[in-house]
Protein backbone atom coordinates (compact mmCIF):
# COMPACT_ATOMS: atom_id res chain seq x y z
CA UNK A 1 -84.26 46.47 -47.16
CA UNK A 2 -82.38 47.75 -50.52
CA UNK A 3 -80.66 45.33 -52.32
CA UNK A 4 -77.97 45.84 -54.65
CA UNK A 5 -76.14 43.83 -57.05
CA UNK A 6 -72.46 44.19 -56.05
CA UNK A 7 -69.84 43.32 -59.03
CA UNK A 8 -67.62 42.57 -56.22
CA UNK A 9 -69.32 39.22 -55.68
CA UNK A 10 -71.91 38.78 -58.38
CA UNK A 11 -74.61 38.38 -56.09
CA UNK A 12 -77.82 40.61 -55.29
CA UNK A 13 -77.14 41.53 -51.76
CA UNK A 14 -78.48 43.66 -48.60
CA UNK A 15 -76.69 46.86 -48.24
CA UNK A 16 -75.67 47.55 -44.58
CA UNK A 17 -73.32 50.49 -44.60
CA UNK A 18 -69.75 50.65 -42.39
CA UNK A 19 -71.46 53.98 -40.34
CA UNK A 20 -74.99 53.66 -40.70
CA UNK A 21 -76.80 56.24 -41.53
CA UNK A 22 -73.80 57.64 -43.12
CA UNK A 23 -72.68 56.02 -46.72
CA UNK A 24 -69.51 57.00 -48.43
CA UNK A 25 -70.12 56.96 -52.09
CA UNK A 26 -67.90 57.71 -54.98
CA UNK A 27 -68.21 58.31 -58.86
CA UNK A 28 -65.87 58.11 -61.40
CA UNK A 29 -66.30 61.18 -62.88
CA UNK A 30 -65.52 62.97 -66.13
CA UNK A 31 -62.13 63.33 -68.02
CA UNK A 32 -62.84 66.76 -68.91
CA UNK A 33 -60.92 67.41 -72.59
CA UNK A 34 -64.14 67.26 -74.51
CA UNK A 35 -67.37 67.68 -74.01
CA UNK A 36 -69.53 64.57 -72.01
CA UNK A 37 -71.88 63.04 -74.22
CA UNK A 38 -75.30 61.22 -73.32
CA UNK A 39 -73.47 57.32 -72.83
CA UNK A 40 -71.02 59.17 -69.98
CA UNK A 41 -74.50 61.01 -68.80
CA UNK A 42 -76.45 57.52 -68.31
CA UNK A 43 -73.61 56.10 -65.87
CA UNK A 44 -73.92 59.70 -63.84
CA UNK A 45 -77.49 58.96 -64.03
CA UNK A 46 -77.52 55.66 -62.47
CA UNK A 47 -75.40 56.80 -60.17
CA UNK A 48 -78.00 59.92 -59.03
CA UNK A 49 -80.83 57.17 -58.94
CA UNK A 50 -78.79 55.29 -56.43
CA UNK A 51 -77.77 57.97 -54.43
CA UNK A 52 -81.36 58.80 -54.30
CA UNK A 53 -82.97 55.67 -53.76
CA UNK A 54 -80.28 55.53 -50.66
CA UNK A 55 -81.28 59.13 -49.47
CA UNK A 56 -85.04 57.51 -49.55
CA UNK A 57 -84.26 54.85 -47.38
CA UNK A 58 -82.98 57.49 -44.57
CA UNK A 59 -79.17 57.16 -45.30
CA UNK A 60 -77.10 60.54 -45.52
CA UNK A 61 -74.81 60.32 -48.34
CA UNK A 62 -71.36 61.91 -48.83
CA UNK A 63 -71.12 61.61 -52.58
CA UNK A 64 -67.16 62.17 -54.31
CA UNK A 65 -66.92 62.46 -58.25
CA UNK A 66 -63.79 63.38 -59.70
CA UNK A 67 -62.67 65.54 -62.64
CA UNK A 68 -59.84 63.93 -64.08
CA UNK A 69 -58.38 67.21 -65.49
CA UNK A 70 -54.96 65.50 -66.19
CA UNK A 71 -54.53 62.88 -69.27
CA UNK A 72 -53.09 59.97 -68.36
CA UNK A 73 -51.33 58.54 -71.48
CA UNK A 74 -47.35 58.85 -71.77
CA UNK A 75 -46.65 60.84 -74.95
CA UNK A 76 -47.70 64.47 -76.07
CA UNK A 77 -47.94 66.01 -79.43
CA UNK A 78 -47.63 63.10 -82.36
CA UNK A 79 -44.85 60.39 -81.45
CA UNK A 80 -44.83 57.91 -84.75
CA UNK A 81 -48.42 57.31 -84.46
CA UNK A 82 -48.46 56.40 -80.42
CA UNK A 83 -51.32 57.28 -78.00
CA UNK A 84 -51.25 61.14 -77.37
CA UNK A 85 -52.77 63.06 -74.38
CA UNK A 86 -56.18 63.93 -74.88
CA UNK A 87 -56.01 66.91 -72.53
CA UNK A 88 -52.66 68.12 -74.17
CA UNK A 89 -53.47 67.75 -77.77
CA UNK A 90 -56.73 69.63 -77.13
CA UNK A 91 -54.81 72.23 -75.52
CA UNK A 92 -52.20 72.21 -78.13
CA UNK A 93 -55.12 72.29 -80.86
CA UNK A 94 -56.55 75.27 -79.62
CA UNK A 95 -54.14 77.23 -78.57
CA UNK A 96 -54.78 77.12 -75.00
CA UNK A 97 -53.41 75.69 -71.95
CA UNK A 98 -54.49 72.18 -70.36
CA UNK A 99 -55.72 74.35 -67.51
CA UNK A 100 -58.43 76.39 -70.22
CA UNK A 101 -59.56 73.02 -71.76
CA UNK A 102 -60.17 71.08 -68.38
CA UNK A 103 -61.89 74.45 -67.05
CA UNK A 104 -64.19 75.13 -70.29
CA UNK A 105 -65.28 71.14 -70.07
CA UNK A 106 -65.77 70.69 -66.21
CA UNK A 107 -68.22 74.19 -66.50
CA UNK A 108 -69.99 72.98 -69.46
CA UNK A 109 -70.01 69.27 -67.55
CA UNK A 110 -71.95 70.81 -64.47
CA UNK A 111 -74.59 73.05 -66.49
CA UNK A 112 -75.16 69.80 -68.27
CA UNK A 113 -75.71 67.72 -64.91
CA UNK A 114 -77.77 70.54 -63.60
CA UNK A 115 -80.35 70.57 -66.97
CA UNK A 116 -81.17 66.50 -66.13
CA UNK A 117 -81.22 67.44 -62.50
CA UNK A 118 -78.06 65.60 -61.55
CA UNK A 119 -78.00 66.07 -57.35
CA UNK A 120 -74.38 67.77 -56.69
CA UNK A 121 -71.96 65.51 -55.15
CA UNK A 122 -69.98 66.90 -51.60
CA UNK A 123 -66.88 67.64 -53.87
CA UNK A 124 -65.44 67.18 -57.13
CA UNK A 125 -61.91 66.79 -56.54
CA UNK A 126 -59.75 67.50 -59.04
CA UNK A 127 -56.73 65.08 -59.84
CA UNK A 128 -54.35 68.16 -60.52
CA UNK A 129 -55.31 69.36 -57.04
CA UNK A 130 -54.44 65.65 -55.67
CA UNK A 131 -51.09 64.93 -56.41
CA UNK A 132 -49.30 65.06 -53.52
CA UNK A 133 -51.82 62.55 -52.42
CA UNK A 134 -50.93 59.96 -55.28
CA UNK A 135 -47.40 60.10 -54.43
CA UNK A 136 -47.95 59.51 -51.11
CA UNK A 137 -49.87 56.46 -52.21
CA UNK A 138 -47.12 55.30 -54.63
CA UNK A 139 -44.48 55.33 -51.83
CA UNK A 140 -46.04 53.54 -49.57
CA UNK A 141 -46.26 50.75 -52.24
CA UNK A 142 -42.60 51.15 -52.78
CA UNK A 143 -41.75 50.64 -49.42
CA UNK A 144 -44.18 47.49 -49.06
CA UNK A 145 -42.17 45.77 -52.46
CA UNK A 146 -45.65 45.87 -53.81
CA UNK A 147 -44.21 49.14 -57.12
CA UNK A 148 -40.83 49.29 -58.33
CA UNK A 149 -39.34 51.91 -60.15
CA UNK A 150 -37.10 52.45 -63.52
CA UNK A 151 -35.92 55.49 -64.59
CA UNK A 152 -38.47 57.64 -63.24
CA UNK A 153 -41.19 55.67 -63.93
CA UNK A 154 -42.83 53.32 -61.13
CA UNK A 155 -45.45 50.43 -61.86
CA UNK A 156 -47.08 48.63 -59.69
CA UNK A 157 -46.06 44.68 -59.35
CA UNK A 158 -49.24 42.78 -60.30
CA UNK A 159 -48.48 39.36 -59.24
CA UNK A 160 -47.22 40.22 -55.45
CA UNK A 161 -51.03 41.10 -54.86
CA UNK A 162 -52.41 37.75 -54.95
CA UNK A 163 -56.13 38.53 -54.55
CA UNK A 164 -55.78 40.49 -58.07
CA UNK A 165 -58.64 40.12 -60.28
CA UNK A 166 -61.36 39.75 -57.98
CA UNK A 167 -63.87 41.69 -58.97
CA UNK A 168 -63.54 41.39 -62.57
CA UNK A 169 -62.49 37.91 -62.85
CA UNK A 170 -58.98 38.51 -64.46
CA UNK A 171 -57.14 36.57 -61.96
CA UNK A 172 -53.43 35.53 -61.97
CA UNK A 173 -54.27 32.42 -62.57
CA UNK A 174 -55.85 33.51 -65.75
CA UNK A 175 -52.95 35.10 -67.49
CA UNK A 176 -53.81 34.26 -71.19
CA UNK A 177 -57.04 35.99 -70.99
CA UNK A 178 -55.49 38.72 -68.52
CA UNK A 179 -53.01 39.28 -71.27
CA UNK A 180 -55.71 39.63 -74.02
CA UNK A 181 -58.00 41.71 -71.68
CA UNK A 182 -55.14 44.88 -70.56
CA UNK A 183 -54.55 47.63 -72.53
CA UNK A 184 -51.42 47.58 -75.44
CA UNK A 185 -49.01 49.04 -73.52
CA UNK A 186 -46.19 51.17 -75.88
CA UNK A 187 -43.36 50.90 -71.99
CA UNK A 188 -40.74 48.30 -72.99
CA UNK A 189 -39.28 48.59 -69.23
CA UNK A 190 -42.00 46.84 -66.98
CA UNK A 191 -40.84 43.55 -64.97
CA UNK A 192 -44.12 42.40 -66.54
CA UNK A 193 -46.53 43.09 -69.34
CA UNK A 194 -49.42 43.11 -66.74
CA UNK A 195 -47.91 45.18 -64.35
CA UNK A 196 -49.59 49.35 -64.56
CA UNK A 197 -48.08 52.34 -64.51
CA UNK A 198 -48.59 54.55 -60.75
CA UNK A 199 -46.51 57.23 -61.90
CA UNK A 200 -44.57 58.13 -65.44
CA UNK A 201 -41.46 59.56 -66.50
CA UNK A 202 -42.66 63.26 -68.33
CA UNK A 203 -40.86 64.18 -71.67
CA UNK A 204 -39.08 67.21 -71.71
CA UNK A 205 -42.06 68.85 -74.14
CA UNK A 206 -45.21 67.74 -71.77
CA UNK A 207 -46.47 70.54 -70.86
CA UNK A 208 -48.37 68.76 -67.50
CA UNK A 209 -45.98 67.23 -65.08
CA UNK A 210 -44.66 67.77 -61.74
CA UNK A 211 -41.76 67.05 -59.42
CA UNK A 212 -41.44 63.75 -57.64
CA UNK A 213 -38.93 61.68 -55.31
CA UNK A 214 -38.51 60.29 -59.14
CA UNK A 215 -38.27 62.85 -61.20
CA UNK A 216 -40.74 65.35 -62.94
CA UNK A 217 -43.81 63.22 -64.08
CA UNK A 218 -47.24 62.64 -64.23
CA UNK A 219 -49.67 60.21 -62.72
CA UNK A 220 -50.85 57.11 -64.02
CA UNK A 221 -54.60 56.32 -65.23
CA UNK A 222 -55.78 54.83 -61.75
CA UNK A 223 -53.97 55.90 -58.81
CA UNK A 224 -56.48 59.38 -59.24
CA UNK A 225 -59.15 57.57 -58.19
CA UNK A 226 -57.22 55.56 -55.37
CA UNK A 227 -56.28 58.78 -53.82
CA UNK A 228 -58.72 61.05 -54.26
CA UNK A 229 -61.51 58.66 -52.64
CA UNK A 230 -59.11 57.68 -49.68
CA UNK A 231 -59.07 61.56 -48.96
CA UNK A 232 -62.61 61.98 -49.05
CA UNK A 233 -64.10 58.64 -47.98
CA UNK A 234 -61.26 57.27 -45.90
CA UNK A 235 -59.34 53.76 -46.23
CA UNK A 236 -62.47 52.20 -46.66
CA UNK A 237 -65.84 53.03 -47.49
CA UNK A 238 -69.53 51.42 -48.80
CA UNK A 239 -70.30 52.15 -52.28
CA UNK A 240 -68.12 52.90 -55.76
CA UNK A 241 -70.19 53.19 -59.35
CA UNK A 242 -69.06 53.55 -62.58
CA UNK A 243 -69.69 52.26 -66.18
CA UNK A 244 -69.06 48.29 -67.34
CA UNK A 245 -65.98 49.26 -69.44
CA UNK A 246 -64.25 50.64 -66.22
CA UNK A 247 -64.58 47.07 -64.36
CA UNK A 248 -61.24 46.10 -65.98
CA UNK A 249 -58.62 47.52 -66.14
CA UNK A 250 -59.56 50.94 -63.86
CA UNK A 251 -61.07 49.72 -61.13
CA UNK A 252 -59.17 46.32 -61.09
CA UNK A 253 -56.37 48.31 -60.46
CA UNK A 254 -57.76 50.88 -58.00
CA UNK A 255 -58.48 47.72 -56.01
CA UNK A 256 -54.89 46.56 -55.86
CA UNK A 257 -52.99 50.11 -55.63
CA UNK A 258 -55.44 51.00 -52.66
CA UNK A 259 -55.70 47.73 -50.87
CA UNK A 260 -52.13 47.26 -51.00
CA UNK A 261 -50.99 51.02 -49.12
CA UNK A 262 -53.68 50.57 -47.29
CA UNK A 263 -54.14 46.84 -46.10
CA UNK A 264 -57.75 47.15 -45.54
CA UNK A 265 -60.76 46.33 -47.52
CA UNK A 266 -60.79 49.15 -50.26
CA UNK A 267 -64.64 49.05 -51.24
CA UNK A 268 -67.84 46.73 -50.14
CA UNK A 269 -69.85 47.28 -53.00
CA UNK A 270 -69.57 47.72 -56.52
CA UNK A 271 -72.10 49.14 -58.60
CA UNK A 272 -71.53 49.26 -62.75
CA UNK A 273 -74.08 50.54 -65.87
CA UNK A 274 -74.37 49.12 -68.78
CA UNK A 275 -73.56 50.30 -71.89
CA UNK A 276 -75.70 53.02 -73.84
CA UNK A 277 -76.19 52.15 -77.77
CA UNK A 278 -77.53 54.33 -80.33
CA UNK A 279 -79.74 52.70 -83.03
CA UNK A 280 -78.18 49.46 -81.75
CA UNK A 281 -74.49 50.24 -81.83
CA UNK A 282 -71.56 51.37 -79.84
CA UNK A 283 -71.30 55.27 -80.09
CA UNK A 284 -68.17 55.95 -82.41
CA UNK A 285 -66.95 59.59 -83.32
CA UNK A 286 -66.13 57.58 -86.76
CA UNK A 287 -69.69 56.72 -87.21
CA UNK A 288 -70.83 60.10 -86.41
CA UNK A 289 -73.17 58.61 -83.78
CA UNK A 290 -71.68 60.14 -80.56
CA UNK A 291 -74.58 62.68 -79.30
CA UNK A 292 -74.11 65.50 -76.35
CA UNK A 293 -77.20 66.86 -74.25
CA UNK A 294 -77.05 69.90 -76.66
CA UNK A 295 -77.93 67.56 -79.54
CA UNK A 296 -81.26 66.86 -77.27
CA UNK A 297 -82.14 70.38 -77.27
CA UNK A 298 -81.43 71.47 -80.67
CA UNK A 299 -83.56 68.88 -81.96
CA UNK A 300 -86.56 70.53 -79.59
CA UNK A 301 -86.30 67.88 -76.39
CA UNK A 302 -86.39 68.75 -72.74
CA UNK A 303 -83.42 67.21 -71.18
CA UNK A 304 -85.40 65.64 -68.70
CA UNK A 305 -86.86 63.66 -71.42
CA UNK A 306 -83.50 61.77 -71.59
CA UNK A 307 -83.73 61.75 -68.04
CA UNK A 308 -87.35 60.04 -68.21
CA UNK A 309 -85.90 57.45 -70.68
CA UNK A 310 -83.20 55.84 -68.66
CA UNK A 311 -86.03 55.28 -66.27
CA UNK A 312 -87.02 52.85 -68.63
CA UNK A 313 -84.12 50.60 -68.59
CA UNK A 314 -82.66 48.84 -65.43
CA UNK A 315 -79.01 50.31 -65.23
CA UNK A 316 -77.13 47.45 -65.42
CA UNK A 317 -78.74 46.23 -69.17
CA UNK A 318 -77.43 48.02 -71.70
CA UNK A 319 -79.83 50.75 -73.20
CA UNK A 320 -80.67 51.19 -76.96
CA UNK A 321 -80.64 55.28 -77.84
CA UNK A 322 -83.22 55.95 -80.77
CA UNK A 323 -84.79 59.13 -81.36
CA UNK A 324 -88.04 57.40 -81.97
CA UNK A 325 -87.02 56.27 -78.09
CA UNK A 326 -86.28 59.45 -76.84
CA UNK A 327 -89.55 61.02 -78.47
CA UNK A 328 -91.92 58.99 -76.90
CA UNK A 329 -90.34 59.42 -73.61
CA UNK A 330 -90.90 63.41 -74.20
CA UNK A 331 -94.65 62.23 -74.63
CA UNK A 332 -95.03 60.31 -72.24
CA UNK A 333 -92.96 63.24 -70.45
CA UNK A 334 -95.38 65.45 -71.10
CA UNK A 335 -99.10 63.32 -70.62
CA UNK A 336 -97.59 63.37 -66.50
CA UNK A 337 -97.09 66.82 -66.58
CA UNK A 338 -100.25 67.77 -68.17
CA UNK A 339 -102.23 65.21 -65.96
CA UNK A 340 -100.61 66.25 -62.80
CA UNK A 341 -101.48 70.04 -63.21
CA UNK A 342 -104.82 69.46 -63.26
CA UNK A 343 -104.83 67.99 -59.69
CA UNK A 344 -106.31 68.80 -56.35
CA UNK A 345 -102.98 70.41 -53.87
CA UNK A 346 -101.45 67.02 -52.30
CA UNK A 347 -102.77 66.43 -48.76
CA UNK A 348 -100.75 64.14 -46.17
CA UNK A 349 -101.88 60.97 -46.41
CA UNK A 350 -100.68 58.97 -49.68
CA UNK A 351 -101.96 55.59 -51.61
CA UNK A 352 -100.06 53.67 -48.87
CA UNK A 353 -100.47 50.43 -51.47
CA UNK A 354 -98.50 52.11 -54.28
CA UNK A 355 -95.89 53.55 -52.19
CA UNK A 356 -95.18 50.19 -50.66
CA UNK A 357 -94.90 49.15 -54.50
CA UNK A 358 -92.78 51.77 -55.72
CA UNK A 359 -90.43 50.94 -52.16
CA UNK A 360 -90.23 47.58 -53.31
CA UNK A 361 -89.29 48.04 -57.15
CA UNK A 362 -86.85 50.93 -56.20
CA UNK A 363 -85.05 48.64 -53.34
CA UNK A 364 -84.74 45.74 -55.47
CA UNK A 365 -81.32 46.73 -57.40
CA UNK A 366 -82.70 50.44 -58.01
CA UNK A 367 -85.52 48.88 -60.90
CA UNK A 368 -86.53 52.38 -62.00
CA UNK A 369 -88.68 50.77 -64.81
CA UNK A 370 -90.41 49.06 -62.77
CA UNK A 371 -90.36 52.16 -60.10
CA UNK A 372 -91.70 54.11 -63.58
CA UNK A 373 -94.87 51.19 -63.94
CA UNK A 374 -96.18 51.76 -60.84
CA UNK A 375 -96.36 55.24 -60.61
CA UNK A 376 -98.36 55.06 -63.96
CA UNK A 377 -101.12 52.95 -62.42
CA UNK A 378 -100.91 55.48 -59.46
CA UNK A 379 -102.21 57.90 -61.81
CA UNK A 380 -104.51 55.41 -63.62
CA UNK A 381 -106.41 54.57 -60.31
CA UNK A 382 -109.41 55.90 -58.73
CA UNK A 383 -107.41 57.33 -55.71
CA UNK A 384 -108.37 61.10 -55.11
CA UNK A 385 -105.97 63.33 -56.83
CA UNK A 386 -104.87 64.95 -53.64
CA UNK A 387 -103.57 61.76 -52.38
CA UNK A 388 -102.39 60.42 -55.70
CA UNK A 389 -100.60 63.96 -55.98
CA UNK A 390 -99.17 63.49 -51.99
CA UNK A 391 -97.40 60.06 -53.08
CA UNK A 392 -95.97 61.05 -56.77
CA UNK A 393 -94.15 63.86 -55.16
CA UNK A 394 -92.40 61.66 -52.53
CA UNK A 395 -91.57 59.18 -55.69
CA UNK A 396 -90.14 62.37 -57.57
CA UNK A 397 -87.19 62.57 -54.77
CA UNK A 398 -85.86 59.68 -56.64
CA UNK A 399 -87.33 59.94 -60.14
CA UNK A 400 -85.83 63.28 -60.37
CA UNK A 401 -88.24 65.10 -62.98
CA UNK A 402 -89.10 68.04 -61.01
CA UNK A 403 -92.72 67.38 -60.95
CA UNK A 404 -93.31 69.51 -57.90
CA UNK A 405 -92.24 72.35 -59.37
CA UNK A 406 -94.84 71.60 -62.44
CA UNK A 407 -96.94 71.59 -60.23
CA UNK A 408 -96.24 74.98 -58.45
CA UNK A 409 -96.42 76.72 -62.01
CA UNK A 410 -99.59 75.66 -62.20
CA UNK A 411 -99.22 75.75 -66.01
CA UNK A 412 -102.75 74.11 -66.63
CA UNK A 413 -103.82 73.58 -70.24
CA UNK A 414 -106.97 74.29 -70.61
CA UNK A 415 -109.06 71.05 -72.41
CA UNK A 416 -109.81 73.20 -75.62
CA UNK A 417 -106.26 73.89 -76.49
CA UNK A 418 -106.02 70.20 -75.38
CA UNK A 419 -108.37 69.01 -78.27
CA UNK A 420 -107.52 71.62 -80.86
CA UNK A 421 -103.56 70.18 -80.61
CA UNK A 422 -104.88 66.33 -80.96
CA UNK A 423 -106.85 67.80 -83.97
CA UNK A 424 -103.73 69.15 -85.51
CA UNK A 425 -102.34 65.73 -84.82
CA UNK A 426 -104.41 63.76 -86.68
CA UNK A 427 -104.20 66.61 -89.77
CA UNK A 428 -100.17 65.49 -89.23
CA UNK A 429 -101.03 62.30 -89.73
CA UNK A 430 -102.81 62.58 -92.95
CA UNK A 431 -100.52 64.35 -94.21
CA UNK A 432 -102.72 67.72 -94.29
CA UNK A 433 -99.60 70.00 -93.41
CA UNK A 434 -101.22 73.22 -94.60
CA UNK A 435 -104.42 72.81 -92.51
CA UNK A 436 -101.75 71.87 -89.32
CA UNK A 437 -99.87 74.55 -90.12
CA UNK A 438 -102.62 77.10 -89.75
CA UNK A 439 -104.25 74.60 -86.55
CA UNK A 440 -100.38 75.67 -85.05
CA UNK A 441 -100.90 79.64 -86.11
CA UNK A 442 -104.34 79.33 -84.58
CA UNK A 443 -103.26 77.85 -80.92
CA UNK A 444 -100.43 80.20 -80.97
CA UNK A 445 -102.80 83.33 -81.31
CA UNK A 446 -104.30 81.23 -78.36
CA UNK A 447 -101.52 81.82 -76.41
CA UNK A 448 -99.73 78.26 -76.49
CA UNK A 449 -96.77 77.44 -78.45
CA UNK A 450 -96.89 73.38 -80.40
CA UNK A 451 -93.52 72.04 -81.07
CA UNK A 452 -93.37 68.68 -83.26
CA UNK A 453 -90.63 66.32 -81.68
CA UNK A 454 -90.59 62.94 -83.80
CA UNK A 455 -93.80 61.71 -83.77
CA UNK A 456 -94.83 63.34 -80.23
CA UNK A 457 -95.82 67.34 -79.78
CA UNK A 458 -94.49 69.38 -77.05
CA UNK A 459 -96.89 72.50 -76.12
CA UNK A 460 -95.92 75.26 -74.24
CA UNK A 461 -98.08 78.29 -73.05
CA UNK A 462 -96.24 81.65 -74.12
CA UNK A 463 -95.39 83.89 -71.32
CA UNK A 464 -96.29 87.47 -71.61
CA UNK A 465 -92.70 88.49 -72.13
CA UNK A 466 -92.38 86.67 -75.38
């Protein structure tokens, strides 16, 4: 039975979907005015290891991620120093229209997801495309007394939902902390300081706004989410993910918006990643330590690499990015390729032992490192190759690194090249660069290309084309 730990409760629970063997799962997904870098792209990862691990147990999964294409703070252009757009300054910065930005990022944001073999969700609604939706949602919540509006602007009224704060702990009862915890908020017109915007009042230059029963605006940070996963998923459905920082305020307030239109149960489980450091630190675009997939590539990795090393850290820690890291994942990366190709064709029957293991570790709370452990003493055991070949490619539905397909290329490096590129390691080692140098011109008149990432070596066999 999979077992996940839900936010919602804190506990490690069974999951039993509303409409079994359906599950209705959705994503936050990208706010696409820049591109996504690798910390955005280990959330979406966890979130394609669930959805697998779910599709392994036999469940059929309707998967929603948005595109937030729409910014979602009040002021545009530079206002005394106050928040501005993201989406319209970019816009404004280039030259180009909202529309252009959003499009450019939300292409370059699916090639991306494609490269670590991201499965595509059902749809990726777009919150420009959804906004008669969110105003259908905010008056509703007018009519209940649960939003009030002034001038054009409606918030929602925090303290007439009483069950607020219950899945990230800032409860009414808390208010110092729940005061400390929201975002500085530049509206002077709210009934209270905790109370969030549903819809705001546009300036006269925004260039992204639309009518409403209260004037032209533009929706507020969380109702996207509220309505686009209502449309999709319905009132109520099994299974939201998304990254720690969105716990509070974002999903908070998706709870409360959609509960109270609603008056159902909004979400049963909760799933959230942990944060993704680099060197042990918060990415900053200050610190210059903010890195995109195509980072990955320049520097000569396979973006499956990346994809190999957030196998090695359960999603809800927070992971530590190093090169050194990421390098040693391409090795290791690379040793399962190489030994797989060399393998008998996979025949029917399995190692019924180690898929029973890698069952277990994957359906308690998605452990993919421990998932990752057992399928390296798969490959360490005596087990025939055919069988040991039959099981890895049923783990690979959920590990994702398209080893069936290595498999099918039938790229086998022969155990020559094989020794000739650890004896151009070791002349790396001691420093003997020349004779490596000519060990590399050697193996490429061989026919095989040897790239150095780090301290590991990626080899390649050079097709006849070039």
């Amino acid at each position: 039975m999979l077992k996940i730990h839900n936010t919602l409760t804190g506990q490690l629970e069974e999951f039993r979907p509303i409409n079994p063997p359906d599950v209705g799962m959705y994503t936050c997904g990208p706010t696409v005015y820049r591109d996504i870098h690798i910390g955005n792209f280990r959330t979406y990862l966890m979130a394609d290891f669930l959805r697998r691990v779910l599709e392994y147990n036999g469940y059929d999964v309707i998967h929603v991620k948005n595109i937030t294409d729409v910014g979602h703070m009040r002021f545009s252009g530079l206002h005394n120093g106050m928040q501005v757009d993201p989406v319209l300054e970019e816009a404004i910065k280039e030259g180009k229209t909202p529309h252009d930005i959003s499009g450019h990022y939300t292409k370059l944001y699916l090639e991306d997801e494609k490269k670590l073999n991201i499965e595509r969700a059902a749809n990726y609604p777009k919150a420009t495309e959804h906004i008669k939706e969110m105003i259908a949602i905010i008056e509703i919540l007018l009519e209940k007394g649960l939003a009030y509006e002034i001038d054009g602007t409606v918030y929602f009224d925090v303290k007439k939902f009483k069950s607020y704060g219950k899945l990230s702990g800032n409860t009414l009862d808390k208010m110092d902390k729940l005061l400390k915890a929201v975002r500085v908020s530049v509206e002077t017109d709210k009934k209270d300081s905790i109370d969030f915007a549903l819809w705001k009042k546009a300036e006269e230059d925004r260039l992204m706004k639309w009518a409403s029963p209260w004037g032209e605006g533009f929706p507020g940070w969380h109702i996207e989410c509220s309505a686009m996963s209502i449309r999709y998923l319905g009132d109520s459905f099994d299974l939201h993910t998304g990254g720690e920082d969105l716990i509070f305020p974002h999903h908070e307030d998706e709870i409360a918006q959609s509960e109270g239109a609603t008056g159902k149960k909004f979400v049963n489980y909760w799933a959230h990643g942990g944060y993704l450091l680099v060197d042990g630190e918060k990415m900053s675009r200050s610190k210059g330590n903010v890195y995109l997939l195509s980072d990955l590539e320049k520097k000569g990795f396979d973006p499956l690499s990346f994809r190999y090393l957030s196998l090695m850290t359960h999603y809800k820690q927070k992971m530590n990015f190093t090169w050194d890291g990421l390098s040693s994942a391409q090795t290791a990366f690379n040793r399962l390729k190489e030994e797989i190709i060399q393998w008998e064709e996979p025949k029917e029957a399995g190692c019924a032992e180690y898929e029973e293991k890698f069952l277990n570790a994957v359906n308690n709370d998605i452990n993919m490192a421990e998932a990752l452990a057992v399928v390296w003493d798969l490959i360490k055991s005596d087990n025939p190759t055919s069988e040991k070949a039959s099981s890895l490619f049923k783990f690979d539905k959920i590990l994702g690194l398209n080893l069936n397909e290595v498999k099918k290329e039938g790229v086998k490096i022969p155990r020559d090249i094989l020794e000739l590129v650890k004896e151009r390691e070791k002349l790396r080692r001691e420093k003997k660069y020349f004779l490596a140098d000519q060990m590399r011109n050697k193996l490429k008149k061989l026919g095989y290309n040897v790239k150095d990432v780090g301290r590991g070596t990626s080899i390649s066999r050079i097709s006849k084309n070039g």
